[in-house]
N, C-alpha and C. Protein backbone atom coordinates (compact mmCIF):
# COMPACT_ATOMS: atom_id res chain seq x y z
N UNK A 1 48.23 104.77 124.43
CA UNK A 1 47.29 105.80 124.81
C UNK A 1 46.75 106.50 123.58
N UNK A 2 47.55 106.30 122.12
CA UNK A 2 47.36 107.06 121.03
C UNK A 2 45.68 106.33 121.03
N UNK A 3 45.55 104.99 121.06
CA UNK A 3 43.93 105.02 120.49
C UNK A 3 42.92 105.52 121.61
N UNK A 4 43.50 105.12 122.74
CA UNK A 4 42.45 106.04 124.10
C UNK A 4 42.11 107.37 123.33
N UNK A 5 43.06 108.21 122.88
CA UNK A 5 42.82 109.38 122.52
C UNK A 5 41.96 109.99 121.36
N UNK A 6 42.37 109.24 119.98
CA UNK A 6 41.34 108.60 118.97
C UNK A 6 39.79 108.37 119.04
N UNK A 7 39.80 107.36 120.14
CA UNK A 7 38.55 107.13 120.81
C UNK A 7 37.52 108.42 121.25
N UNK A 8 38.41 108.68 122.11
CA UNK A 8 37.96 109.82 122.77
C UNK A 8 37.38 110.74 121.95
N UNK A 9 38.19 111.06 121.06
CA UNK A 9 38.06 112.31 119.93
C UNK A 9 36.35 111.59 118.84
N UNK A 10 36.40 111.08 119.13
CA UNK A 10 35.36 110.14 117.89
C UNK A 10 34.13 110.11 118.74
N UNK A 11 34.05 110.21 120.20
CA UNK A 11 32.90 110.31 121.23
C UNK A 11 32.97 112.19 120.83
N UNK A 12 33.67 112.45 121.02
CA UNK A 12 33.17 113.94 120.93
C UNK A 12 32.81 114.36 119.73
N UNK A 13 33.07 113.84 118.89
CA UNK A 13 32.69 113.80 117.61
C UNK A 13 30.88 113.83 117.31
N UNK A 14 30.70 112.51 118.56
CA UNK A 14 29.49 112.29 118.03
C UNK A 14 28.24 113.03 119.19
N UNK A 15 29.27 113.42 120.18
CA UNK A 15 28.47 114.28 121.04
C UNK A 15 28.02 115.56 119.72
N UNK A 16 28.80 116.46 119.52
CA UNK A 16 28.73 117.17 118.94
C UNK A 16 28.04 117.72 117.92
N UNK A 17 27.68 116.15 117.39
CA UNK A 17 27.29 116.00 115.62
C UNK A 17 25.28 115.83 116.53
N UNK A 18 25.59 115.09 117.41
CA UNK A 18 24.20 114.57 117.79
C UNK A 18 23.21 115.69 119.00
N UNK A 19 24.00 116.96 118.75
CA UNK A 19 23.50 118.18 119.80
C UNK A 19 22.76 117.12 120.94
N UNK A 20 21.68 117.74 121.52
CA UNK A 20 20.71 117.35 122.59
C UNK A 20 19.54 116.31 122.07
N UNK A 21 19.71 116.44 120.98
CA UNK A 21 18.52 115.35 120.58
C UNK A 21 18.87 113.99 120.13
N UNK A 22 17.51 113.00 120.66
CA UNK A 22 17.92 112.01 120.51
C UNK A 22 18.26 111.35 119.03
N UNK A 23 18.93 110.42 119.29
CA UNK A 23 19.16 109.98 117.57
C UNK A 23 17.75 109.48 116.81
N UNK A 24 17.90 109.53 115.57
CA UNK A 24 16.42 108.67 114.81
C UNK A 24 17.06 107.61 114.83
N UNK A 25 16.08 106.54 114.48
CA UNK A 25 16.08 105.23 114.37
C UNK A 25 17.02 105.02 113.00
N UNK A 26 17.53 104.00 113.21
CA UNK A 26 18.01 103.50 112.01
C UNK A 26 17.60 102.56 111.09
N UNK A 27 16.44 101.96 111.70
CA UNK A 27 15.72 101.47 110.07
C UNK A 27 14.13 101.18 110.77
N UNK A 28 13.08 101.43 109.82
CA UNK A 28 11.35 101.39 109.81
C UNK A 28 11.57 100.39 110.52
N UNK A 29 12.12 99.56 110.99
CA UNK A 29 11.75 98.37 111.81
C UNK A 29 11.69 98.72 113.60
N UNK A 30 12.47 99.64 113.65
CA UNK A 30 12.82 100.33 115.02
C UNK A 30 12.03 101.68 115.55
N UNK A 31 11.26 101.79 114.24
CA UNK A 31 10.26 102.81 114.50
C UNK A 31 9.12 102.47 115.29
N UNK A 32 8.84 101.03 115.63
CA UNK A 32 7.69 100.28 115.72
C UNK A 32 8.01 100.79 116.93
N UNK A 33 9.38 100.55 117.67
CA UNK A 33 9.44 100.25 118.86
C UNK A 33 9.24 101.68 119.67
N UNK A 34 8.57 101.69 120.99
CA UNK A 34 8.43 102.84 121.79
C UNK A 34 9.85 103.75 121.80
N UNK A 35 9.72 104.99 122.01
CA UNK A 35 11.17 105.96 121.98
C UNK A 35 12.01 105.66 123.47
N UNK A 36 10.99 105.31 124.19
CA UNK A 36 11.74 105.10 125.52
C UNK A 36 12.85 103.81 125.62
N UNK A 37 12.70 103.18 124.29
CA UNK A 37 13.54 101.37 124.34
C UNK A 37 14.86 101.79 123.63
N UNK A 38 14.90 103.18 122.95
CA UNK A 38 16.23 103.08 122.65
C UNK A 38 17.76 104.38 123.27
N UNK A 39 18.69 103.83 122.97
CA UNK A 39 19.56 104.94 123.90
C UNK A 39 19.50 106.33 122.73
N UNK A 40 19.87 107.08 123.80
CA UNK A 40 19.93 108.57 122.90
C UNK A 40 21.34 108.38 122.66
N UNK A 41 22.37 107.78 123.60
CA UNK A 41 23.99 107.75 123.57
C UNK A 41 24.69 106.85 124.06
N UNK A 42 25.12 106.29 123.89
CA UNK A 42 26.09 105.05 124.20
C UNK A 42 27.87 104.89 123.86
N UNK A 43 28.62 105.21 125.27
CA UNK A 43 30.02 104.50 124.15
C UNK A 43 30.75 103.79 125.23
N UNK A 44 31.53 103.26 124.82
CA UNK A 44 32.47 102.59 125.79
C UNK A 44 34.09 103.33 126.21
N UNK A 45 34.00 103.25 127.29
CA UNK A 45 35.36 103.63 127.88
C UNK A 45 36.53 102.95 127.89
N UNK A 46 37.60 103.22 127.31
CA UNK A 46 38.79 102.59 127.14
C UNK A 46 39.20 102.47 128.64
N UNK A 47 39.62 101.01 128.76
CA UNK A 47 39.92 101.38 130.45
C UNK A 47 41.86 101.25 130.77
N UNK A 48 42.60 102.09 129.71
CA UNK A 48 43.68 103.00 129.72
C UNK A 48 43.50 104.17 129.89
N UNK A 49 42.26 104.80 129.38
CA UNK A 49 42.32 105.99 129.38
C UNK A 49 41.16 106.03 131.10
N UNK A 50 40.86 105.38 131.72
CA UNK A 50 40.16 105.74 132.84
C UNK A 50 41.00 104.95 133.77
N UNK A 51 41.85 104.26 133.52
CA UNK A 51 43.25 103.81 134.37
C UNK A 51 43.87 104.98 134.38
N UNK A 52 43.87 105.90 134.33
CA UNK A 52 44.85 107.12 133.68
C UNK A 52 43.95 108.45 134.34
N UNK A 53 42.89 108.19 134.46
CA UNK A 53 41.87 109.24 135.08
C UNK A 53 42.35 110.35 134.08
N UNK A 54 42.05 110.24 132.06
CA UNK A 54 42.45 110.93 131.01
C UNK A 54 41.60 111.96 131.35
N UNK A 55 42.16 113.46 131.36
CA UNK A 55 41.44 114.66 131.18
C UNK A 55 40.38 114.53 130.03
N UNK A 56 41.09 114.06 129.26
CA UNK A 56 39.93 114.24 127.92
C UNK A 56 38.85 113.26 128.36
N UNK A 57 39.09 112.00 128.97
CA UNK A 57 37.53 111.13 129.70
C UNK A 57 36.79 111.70 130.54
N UNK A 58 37.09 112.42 131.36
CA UNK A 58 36.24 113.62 132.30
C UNK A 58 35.82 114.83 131.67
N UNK A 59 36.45 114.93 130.51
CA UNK A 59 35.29 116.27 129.94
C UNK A 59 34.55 115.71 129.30
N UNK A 60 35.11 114.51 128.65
CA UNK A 60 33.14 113.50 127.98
C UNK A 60 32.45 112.97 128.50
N UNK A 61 32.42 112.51 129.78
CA UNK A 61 31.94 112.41 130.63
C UNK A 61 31.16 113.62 131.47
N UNK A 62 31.61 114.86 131.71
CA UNK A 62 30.83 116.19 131.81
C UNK A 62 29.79 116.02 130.69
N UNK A 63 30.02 116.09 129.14
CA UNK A 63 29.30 116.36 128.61
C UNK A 63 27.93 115.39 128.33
N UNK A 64 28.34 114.22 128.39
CA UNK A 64 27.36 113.18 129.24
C UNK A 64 26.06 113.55 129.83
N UNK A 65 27.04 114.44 131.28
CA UNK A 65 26.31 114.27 131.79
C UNK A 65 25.32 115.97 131.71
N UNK A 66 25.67 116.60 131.04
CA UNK A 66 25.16 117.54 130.64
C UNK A 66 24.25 117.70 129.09
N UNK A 67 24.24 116.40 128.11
CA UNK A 67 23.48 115.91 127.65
C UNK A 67 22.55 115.24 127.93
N UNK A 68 22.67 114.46 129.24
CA UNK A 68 20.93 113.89 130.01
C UNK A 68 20.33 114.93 130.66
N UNK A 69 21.38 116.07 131.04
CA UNK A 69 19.92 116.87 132.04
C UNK A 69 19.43 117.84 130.89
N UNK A 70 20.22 118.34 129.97
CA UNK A 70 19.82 118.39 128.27
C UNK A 70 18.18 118.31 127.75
N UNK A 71 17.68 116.91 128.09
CA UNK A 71 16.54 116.06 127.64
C UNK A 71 15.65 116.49 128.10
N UNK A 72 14.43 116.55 127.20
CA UNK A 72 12.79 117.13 127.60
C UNK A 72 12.42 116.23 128.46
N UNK A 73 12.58 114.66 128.58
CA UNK A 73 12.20 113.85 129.57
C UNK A 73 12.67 113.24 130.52
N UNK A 74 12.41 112.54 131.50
CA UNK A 74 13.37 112.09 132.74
C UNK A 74 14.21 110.91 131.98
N UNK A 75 15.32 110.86 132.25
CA UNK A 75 16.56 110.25 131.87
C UNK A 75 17.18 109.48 132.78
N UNK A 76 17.55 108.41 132.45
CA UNK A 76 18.62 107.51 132.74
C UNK A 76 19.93 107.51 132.15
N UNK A 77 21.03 107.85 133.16
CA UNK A 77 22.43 107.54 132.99
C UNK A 77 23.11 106.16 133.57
N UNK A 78 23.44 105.33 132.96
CA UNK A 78 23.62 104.03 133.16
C UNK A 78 25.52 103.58 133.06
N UNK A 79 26.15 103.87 134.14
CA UNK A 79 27.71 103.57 133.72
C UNK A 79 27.90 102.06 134.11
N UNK A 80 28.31 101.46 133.43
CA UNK A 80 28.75 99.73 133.43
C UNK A 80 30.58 100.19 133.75
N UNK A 81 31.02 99.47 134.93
CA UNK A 81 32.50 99.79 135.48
C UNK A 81 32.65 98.84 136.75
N UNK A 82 34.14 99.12 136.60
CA UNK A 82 34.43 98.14 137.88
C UNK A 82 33.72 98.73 139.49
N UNK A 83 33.35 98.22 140.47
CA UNK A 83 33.27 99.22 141.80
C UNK A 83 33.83 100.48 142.06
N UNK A 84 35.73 99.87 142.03
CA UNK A 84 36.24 101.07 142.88
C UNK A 84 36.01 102.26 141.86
N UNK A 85 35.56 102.38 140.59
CA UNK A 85 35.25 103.11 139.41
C UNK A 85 34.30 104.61 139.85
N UNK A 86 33.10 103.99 140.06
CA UNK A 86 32.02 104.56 140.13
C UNK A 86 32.25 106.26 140.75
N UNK A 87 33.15 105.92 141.93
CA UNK A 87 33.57 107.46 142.38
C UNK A 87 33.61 108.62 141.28
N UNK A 88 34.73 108.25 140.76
CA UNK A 88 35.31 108.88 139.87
C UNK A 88 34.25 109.14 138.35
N UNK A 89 33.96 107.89 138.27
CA UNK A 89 32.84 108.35 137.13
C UNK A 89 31.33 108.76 137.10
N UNK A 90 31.19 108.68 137.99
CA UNK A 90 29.92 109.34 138.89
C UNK A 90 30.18 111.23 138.96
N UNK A 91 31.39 111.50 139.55
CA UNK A 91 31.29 112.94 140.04
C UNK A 91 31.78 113.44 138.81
N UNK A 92 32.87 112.58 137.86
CA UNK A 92 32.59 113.61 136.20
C UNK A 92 31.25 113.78 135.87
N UNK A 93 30.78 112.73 135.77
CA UNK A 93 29.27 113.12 134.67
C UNK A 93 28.49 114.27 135.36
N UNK A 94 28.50 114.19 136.96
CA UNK A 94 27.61 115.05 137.47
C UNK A 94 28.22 116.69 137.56
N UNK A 95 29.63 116.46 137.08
CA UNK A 95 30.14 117.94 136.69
C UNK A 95 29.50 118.60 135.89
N UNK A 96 28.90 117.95 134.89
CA UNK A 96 28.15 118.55 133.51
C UNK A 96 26.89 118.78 133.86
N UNK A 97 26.21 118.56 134.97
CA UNK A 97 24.58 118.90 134.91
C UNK A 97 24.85 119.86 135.96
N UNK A 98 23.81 120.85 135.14
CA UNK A 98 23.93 122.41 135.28
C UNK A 98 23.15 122.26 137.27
N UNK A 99 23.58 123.23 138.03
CA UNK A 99 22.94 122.61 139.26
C UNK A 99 21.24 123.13 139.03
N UNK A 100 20.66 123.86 137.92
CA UNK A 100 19.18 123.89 137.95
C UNK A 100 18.58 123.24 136.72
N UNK A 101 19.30 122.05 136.44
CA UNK A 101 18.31 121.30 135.44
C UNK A 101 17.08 121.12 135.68
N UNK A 102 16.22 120.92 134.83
CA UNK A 102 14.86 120.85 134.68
C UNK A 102 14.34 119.13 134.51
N UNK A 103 15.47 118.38 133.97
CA UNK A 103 14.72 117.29 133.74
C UNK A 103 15.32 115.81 135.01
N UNK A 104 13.95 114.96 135.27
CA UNK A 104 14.55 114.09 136.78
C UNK A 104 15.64 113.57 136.05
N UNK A 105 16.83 113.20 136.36
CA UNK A 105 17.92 112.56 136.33
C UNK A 105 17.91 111.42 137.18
N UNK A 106 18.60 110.21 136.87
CA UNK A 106 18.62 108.93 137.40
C UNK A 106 20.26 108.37 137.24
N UNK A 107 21.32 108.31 138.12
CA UNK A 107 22.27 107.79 137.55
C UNK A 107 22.22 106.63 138.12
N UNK A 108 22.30 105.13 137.39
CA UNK A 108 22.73 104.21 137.97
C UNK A 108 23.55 103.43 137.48
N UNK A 109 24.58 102.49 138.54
CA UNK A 109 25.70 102.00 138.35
C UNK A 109 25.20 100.56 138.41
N UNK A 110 26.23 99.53 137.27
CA UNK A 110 25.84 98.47 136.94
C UNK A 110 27.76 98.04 137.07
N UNK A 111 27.92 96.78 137.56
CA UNK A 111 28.87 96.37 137.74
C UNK A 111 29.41 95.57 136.93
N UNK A 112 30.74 95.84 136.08
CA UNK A 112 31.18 95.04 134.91
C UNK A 112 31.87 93.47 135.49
N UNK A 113 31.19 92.82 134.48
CA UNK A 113 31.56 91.70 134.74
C UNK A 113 32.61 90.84 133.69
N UNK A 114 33.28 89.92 133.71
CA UNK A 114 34.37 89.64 133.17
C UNK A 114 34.10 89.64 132.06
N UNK A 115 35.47 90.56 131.35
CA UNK A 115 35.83 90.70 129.48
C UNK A 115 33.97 91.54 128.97
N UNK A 116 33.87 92.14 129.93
CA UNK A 116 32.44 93.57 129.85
C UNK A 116 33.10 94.54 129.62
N UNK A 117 32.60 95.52 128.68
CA UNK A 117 33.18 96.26 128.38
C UNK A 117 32.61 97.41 129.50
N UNK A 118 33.21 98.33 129.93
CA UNK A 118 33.10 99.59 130.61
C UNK A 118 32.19 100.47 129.69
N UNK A 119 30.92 101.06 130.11
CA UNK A 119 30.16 101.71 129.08
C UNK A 119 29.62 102.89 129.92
N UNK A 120 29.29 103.96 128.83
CA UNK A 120 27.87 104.97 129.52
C UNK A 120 26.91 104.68 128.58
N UNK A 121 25.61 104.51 129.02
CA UNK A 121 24.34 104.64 128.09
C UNK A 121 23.38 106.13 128.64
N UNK A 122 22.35 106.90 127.76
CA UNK A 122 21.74 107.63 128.52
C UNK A 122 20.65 107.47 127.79
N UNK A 123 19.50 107.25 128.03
CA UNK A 123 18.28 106.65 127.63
C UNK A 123 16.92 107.49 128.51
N UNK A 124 15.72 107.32 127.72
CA UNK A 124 14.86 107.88 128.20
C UNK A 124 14.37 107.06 129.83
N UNK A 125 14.32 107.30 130.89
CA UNK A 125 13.38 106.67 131.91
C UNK A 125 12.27 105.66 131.81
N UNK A 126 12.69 104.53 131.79
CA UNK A 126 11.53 103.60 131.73
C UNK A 126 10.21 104.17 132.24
N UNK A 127 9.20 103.81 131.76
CA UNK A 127 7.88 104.02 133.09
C UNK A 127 7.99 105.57 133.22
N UNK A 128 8.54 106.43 132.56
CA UNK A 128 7.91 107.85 132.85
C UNK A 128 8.92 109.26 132.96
């Protein structure tokens, strides 16, 4: 559980470091591309520490989800997980969005498929 925890600590890390705004590109080549093609946040979930339903995975997960309603534009929250998952990681993230956010929110669930890693992405809204 020591690296679940590690992990964990290194997502909050980068929540933290990366306030509400989205990241810049990382090289002139990615500048080309529209802002809507890349994630503002991305990490993967240790699935010990969400076998474990870890306190510390439900408050990064709050903050998640209180970093997409965060965003000047409509947002996509995207969790990659097993089925019986989604419960549970669905009603953390939506712990974090304030109940009068301003921006449309979209959460959708994508089903992991074998040796997939368990992920959140939060990205601008395709199309608008």
């Amino acid at each position: 559980m020591k690296g679940a925890a590690s992990f964990l600590f290194a997502v909050a890390v980068a929540f933290a470091l990366s306030g509400c705004a989205p990241m810049p590109p990382l090289s002139t080549a990615q500048s080309d591309k529209p802002a809507a093609s890349a994630d503002i946040i991305r990490f993967e979930i240790p699935a010990d520490a969400l076998g474990a339903r870890d306190p510390q995975l439900t408050a990064i997960l709050a903050k998640a989800g209180a970093l997409a309603a965060a965003q000047k534009q409509p947002t996509t929250i995207l969790v990659t997980a097993l089925t019986q998952d989604f419960p549970y990681l669905n009603q953390a993230i939506w712990k974090g969005v304030p109940s009068r956010h301003t921006v449309k929110l979209s959460l959708e669930n994508l089903t992991a498929g074998a040796r997939q890693p368990y992920s959140v992405s939060i990205k601008p809204t395709q199309g608008g």
